[in-house]
C-alpha atoms as a PDB file:
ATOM      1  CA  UNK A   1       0.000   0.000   0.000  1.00  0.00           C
ATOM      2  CA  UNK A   2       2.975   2.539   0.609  1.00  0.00           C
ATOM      3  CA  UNK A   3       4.208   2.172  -2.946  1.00  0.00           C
ATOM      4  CA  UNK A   4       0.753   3.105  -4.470  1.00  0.00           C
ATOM      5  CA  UNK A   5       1.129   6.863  -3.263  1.00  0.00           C
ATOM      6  CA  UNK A   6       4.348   6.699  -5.195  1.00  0.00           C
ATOM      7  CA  UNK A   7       2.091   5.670  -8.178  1.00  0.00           C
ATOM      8  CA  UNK A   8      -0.435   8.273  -7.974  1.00  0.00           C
ATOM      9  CA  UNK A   9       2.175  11.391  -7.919  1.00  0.00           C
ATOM     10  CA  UNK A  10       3.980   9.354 -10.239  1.00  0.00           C
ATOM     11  CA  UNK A  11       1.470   9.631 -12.866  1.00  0.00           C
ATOM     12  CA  UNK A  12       0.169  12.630 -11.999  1.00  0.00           C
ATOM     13  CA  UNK A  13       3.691  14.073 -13.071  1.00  0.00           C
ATOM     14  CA  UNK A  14       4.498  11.958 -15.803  1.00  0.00           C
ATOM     15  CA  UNK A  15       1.162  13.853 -17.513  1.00  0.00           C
ATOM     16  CA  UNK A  16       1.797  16.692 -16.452  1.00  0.00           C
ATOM     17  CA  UNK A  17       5.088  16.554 -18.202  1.00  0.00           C
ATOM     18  CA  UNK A  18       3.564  15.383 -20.980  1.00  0.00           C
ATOM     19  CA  UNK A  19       5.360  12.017 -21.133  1.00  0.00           C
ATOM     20  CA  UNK A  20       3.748   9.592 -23.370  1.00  0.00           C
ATOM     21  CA  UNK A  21       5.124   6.676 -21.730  1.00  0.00           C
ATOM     22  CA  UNK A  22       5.956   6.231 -18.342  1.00  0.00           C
ATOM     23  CA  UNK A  23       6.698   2.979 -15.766  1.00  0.00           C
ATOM     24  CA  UNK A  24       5.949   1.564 -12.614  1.00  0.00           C
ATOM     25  CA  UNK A  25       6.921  -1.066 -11.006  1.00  0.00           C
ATOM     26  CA  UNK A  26       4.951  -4.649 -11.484  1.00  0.00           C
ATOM     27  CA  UNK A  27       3.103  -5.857  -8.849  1.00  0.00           C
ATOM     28  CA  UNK A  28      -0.469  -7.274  -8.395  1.00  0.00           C
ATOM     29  CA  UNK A  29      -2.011  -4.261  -7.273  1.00  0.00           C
ATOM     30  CA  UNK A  30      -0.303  -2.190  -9.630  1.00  0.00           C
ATOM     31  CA  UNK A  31      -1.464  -4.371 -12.454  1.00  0.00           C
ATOM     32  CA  UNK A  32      -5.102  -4.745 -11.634  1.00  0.00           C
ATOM     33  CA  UNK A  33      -5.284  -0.419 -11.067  1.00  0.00           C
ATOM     34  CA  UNK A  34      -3.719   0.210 -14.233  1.00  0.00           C
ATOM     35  CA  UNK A  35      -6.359  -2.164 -16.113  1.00  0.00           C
ATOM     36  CA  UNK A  36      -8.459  -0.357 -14.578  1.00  0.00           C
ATOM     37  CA  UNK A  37      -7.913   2.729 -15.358  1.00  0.00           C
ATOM     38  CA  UNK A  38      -7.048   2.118 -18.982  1.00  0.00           C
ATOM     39  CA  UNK A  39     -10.708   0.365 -19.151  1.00  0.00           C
ATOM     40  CA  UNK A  40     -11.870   3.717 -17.455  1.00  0.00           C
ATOM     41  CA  UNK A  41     -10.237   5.432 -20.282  1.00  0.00           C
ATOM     42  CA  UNK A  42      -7.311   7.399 -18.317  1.00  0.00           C
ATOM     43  CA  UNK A  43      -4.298   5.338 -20.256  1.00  0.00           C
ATOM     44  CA  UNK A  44      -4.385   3.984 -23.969  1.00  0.00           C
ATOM     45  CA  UNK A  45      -2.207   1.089 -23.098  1.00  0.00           C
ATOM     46  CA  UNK A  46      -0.215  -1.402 -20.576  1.00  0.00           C
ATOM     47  CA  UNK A  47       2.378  -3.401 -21.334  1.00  0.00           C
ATOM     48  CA  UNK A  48       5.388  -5.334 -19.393  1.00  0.00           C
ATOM     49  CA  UNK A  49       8.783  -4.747 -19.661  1.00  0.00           C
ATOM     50  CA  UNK A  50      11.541  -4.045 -17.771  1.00  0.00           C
ATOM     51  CA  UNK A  51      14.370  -1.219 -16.917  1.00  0.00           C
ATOM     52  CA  UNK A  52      15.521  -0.922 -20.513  1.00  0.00           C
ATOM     53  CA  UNK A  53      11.131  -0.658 -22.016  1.00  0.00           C
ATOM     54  CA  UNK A  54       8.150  -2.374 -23.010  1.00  0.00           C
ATOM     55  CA  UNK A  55       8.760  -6.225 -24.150  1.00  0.00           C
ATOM     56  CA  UNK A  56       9.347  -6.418 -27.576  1.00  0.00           C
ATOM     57  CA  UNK A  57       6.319  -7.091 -29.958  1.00  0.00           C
ATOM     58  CA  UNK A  58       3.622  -7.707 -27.323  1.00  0.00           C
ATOM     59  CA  UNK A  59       5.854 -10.989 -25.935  1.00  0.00           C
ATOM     60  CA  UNK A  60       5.787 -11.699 -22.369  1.00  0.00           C
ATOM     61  CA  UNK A  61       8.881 -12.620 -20.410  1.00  0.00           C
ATOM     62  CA  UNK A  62       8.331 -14.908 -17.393  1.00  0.00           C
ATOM     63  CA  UNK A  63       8.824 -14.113 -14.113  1.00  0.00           C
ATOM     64  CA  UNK A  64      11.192 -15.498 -12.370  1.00  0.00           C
ATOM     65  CA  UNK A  65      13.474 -15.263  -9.040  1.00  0.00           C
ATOM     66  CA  UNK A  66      16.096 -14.115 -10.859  1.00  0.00           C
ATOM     67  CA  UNK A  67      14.289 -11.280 -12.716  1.00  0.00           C
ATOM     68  CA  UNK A  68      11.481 -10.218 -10.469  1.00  0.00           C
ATOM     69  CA  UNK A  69      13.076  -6.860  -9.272  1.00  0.00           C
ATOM     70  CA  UNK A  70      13.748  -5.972 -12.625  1.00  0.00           C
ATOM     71  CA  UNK A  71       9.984  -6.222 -14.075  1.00  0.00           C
ATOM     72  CA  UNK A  72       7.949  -2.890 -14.832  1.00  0.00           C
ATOM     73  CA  UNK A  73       4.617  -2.020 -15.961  1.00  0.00           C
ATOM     74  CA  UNK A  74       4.654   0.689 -18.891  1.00  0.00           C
ATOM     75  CA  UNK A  75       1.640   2.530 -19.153  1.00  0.00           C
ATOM     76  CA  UNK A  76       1.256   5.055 -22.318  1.00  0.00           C
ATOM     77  CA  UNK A  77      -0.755   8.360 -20.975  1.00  0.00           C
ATOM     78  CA  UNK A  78      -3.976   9.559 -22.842  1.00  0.00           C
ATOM     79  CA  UNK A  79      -4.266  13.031 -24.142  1.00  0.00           C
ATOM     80  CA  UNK A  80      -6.642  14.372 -26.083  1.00  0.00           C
ATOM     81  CA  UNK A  81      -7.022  17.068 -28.307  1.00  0.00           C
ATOM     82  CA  UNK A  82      -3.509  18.174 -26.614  1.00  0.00           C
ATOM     83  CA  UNK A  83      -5.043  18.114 -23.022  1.00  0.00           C
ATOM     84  CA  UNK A  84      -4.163  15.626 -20.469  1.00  0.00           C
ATOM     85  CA  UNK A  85      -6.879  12.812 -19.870  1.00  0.00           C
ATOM     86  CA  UNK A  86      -5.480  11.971 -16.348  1.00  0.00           C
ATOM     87  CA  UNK A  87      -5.061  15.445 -14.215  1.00  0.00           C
ATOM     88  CA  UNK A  88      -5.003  14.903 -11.188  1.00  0.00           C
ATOM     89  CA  UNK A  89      -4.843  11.448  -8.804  1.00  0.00           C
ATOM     90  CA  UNK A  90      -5.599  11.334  -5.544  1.00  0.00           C
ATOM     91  CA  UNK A  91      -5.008   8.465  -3.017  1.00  0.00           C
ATOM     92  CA  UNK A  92      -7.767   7.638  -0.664  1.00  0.00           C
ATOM     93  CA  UNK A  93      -6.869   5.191   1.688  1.00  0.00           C
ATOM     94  CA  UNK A  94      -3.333   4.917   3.154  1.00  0.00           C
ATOM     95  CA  UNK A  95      -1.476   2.406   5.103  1.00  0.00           C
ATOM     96  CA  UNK A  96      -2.317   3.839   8.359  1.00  0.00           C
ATOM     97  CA  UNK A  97      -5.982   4.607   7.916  1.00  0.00           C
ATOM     98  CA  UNK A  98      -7.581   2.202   5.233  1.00  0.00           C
ATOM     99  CA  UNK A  99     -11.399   3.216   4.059  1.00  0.00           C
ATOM    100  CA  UNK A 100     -13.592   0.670   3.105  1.00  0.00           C
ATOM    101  CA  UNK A 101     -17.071   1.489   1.708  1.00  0.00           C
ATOM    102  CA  UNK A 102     -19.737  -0.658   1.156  1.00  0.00           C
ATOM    103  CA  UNK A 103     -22.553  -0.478  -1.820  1.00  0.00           C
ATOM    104  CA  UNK A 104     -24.715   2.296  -0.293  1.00  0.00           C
ATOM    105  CA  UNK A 105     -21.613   4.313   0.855  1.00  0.00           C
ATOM    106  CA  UNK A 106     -19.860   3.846  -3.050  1.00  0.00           C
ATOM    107  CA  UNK A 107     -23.561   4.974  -4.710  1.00  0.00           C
ATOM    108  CA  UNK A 108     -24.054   8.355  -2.179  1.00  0.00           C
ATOM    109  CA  UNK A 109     -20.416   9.219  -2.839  1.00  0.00           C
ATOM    110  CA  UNK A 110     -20.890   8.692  -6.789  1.00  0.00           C
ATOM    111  CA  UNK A 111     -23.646  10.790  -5.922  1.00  0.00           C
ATOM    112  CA  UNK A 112     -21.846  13.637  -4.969  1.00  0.00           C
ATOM    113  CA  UNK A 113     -22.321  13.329  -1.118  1.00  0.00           C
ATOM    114  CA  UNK A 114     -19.738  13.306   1.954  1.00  0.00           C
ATOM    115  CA  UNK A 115     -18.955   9.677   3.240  1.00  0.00           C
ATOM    116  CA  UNK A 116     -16.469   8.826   6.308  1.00  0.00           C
ATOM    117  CA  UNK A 117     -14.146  12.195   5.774  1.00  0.00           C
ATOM    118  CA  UNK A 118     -13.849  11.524   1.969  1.00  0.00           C
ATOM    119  CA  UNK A 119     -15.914  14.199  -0.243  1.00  0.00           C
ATOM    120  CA  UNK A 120     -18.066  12.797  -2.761  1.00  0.00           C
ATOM    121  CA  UNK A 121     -17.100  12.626  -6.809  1.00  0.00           C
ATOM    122  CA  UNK A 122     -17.569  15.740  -8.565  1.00  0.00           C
ATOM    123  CA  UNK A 123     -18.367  15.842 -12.390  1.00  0.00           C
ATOM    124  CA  UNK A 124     -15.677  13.712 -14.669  1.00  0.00           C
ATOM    125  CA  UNK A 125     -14.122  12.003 -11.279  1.00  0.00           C
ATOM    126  CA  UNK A 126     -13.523   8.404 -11.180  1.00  0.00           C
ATOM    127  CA  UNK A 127     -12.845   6.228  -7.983  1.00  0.00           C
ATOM    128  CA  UNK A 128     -11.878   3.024  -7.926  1.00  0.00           C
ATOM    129  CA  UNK A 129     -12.261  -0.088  -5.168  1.00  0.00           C
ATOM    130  CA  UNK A 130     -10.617  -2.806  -4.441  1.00  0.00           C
ATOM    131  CA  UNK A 131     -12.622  -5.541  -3.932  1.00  0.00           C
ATOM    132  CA  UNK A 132     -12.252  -9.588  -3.877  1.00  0.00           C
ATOM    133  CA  UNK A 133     -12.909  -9.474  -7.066  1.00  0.00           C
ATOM    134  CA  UNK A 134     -10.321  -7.378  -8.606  1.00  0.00           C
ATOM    135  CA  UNK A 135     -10.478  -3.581  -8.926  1.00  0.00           C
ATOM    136  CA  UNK A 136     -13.290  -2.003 -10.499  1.00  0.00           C
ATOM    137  CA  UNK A 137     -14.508   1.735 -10.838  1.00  0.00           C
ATOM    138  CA  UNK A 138     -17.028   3.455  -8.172  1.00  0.00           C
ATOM    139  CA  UNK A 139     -19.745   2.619 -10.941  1.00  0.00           C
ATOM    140  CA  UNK A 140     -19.146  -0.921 -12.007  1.00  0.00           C
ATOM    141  CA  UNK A 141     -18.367  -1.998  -8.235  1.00  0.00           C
ATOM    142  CA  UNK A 142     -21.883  -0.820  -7.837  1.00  0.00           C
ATOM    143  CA  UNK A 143     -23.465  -2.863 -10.761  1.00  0.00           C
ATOM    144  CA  UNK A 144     -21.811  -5.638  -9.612  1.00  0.00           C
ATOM    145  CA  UNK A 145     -23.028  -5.184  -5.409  1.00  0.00           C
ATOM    146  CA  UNK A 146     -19.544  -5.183  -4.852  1.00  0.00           C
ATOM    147  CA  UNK A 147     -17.818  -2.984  -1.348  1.00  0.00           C
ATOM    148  CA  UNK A 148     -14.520  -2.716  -0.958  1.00  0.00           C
ATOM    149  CA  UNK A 149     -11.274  -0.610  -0.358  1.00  0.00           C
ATOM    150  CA  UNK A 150     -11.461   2.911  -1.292  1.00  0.00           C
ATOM    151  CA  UNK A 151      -7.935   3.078  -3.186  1.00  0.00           C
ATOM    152  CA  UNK A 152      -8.083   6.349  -5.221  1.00  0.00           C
ATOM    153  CA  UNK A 153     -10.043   9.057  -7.132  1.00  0.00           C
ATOM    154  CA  UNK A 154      -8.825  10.105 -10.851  1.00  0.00           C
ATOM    155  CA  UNK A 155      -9.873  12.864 -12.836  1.00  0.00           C
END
């Protein structure tokens, strides 16, 4: 959980400099939030790679022992009409104070209201939960009846 506040500002900056591709380290949780916010429509693609870039041609290396600290996820940012897709990312729970919501709480914050001491989506915002089932957006946690972690908001 400590390394995904590191992801957040890291690709908060990477569009705000305009980057087109940028890389995070490969874990699980990393994985399943950056499928979810390409689905969402914040990142046009994900791929695996390492230190030296994307693997070549769509192949995937294994993972091994021997090569697991050297395995990165590179995401390509979004931008549209020359304006950034992702602007601003915002983590919600934190190792020391974890927020779970369940379905009612998710629907009044997509709503726009105040839950626990979170504030509730505003227009274009995107939040996305961790559940058992993976990690799905505020909206598709909800069509599913699915609560979970709080991990962060996107816009």
């Amino acid at each position: 959980m400590p390394q995904l506040h590191h992801v957040c500002s890291h690709l908060q900056n990477a569009s705000m400099a305009r980057q087109a591709i940028t890389s995070i380290p490969s874990t699980r949780l990393n994985l399943r939030l950056a499928l979810a916010l390409q689905t969402a429509g914040f990142l046009s693609s994900v791929q695996m790679g390492d230190f030296s870039g994307p693997d070549p041609d769509g192949s995937t290396v294994p993972v091994t022992p021997a090569n697991v600290s050297t395995r990165r996820l590179w995401l390509g940012m979004k931008y549209l009409d020359n304006q950034r897709v992702l602007t601003k990312c915002q983590l919600l729970s934190r190792g020391n104070r974890r927020v779970y919501l369940n379905v009612p709480e998710i629907e009044a914050m997509v709503k726009g209201h105040r839950i626990q001491t979170i504030a509730g989506l505003g227009m274009g915002e995107c939040m996305f939960i961790g559940t058992s089932r993976g990690v799905f957006e505020a909206r598709d946690a909800i069509r599913r009846k699915l609560g979970g972690e709080a991990i962060c908001r996107v816009r």
